[in-house]
Structures are given as structure tokens and as C-alpha cells.
Protein backbone atom coordinates (compact mmCIF):
# COMPACT_ATOMS: atom_id res chain seq x y z
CA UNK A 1 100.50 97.54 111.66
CA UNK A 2 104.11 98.42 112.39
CA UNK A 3 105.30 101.49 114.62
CA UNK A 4 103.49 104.69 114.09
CA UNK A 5 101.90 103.50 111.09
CA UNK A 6 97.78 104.32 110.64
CA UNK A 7 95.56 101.88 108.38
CA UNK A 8 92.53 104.65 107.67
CA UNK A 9 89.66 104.06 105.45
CA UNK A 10 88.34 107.30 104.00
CA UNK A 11 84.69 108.44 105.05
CA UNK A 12 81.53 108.13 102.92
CA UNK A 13 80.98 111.36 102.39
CA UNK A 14 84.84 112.21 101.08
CA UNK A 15 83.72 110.86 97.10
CA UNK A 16 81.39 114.12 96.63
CA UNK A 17 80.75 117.38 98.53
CA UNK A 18 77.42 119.74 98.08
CA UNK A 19 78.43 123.39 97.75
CA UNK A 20 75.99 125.50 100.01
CA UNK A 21 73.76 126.40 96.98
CA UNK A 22 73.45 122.57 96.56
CA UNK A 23 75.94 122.06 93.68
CA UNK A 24 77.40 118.91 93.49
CA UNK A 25 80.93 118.79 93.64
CA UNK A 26 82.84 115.48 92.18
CA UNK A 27 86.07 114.20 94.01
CA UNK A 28 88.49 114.63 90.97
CA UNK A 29 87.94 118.50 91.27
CA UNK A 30 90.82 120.37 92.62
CA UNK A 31 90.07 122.77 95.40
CA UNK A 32 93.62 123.66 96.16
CA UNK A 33 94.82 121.81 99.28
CA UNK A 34 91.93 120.77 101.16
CA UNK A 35 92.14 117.79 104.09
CA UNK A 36 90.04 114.62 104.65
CA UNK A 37 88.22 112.95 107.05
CA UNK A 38 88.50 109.24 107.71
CA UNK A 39 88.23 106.39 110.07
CA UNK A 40 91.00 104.56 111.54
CA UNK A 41 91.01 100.88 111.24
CA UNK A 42 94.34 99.84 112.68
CA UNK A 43 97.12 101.24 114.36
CA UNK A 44 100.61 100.12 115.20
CA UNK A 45 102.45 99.36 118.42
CA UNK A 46 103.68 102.76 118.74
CA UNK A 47 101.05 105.15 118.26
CA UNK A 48 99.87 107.19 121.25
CA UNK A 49 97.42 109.95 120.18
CA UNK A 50 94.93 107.96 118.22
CA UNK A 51 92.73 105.01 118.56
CA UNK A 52 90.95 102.58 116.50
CA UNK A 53 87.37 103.60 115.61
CA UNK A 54 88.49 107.40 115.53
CA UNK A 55 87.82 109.73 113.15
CA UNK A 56 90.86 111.83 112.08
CA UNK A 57 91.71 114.68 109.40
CA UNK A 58 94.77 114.61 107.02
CA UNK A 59 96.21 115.63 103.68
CA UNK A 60 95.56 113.29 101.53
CA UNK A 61 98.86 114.08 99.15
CA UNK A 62 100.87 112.81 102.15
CA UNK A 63 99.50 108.87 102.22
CA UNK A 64 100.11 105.95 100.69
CA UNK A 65 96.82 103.59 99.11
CA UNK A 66 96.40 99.52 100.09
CA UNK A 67 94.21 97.60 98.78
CA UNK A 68 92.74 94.62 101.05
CA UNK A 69 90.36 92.11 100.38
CA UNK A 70 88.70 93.91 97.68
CA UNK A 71 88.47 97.31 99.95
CA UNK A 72 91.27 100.27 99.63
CA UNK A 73 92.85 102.29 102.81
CA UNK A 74 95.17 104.26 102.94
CA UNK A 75 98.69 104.47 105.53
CA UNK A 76 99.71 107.04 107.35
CA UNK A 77 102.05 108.07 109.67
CA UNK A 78 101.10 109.19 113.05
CA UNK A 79 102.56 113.07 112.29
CA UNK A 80 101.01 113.34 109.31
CA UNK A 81 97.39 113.48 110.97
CA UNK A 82 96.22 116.91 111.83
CA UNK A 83 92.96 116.18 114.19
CA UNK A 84 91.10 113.88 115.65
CA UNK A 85 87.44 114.01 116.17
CA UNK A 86 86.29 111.63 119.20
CA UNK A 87 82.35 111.24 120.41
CA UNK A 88 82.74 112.47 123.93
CA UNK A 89 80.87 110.54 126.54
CA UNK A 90 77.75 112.67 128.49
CA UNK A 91 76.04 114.49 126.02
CA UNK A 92 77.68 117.99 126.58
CA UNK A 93 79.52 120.36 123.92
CA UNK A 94 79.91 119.66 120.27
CA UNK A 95 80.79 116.14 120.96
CA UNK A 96 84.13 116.45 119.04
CA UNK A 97 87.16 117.42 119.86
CA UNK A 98 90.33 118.94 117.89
């Protein structure tokens, strides 16, 4: 990866939601501008706020989609991610941070 460039792969769960009355809802349906969650895989040389192996949130209009070895990602610059969610170490809190 090249300067503040992202390689993220989008999370399981980001194909279908459950409404809270258990309704499935399928991926292609719009729900006006709603952000996703997904893992980061690689980052370039100049990125300073995330890490590989974290979870972060983004707009998903605002990406570009890879395909590699049979598997699709998607790139993203460093600015366009919005949060990051990070395990914390010792067992106290939420466990995430954002």
C-alpha cells in the first residue's frame, strides 16, 4: 500500500442486517446514507491513526473496490474513515473506542 492508502475488507455481518422486530434486511436496500464497518488488512507508509487488524467505520460511497486472489476489498484513504473500534487491553469499559 502506498501513502495514506487503507486496503479494508468489509465485515461479515455488512451483507444483511436484522431490524429489531427480526426482519431481514438485504444489502441492496437503500437506507439513506448509512456507514460500514470493516477490517483493515493493509495500510500504507503514511498512515498514523490506524493499524492493521482494526476495525474501522466509513461511507461506503467514498471507496474504491479491488479484487485479489479471488477475494474483494475495498481502498480508502486515511480521511475518509470516520472511527475506529480497537479491543482495549484489561477487561474494563466497552472495549471499543471511537
Amino acid at each position: 500500500m502506498l501513502n495514506d492508502r487503507l486496503l479494508v475488507e468489509l465485515d461479515a455481518d455488512a451483507a444483511e442486517r436484522r431490524s429489531s422486530a427480526g426482519i431481514v434486511i438485504p444489502a441492496t436496500a437503500m437506507v439513506g446514507k448509512r456507514l460500514t464497518w470493516g477490517a483493515v488488512v493493509a495500510a500504507g507508509q503514511h498512515v498514523r491513526q490506524v493499524s492493521v487488524g482494526d476495525r474501522v467505520l466509513f461511507d461506503p460511497d467514498e471507496r474504491g473496490e479491488v479484487e485479489l486472489s479471488g477475494a474483494t476489498y475495498l481502498l480508502l484513504r486515511e480521511k475518509d474513515v470516520h472511527a475506529v473500534a480497537e479491543p482495549r487491553d484489561g477487561g474494563e469499559g466497552t472495549g471499543l473506542y471511537l
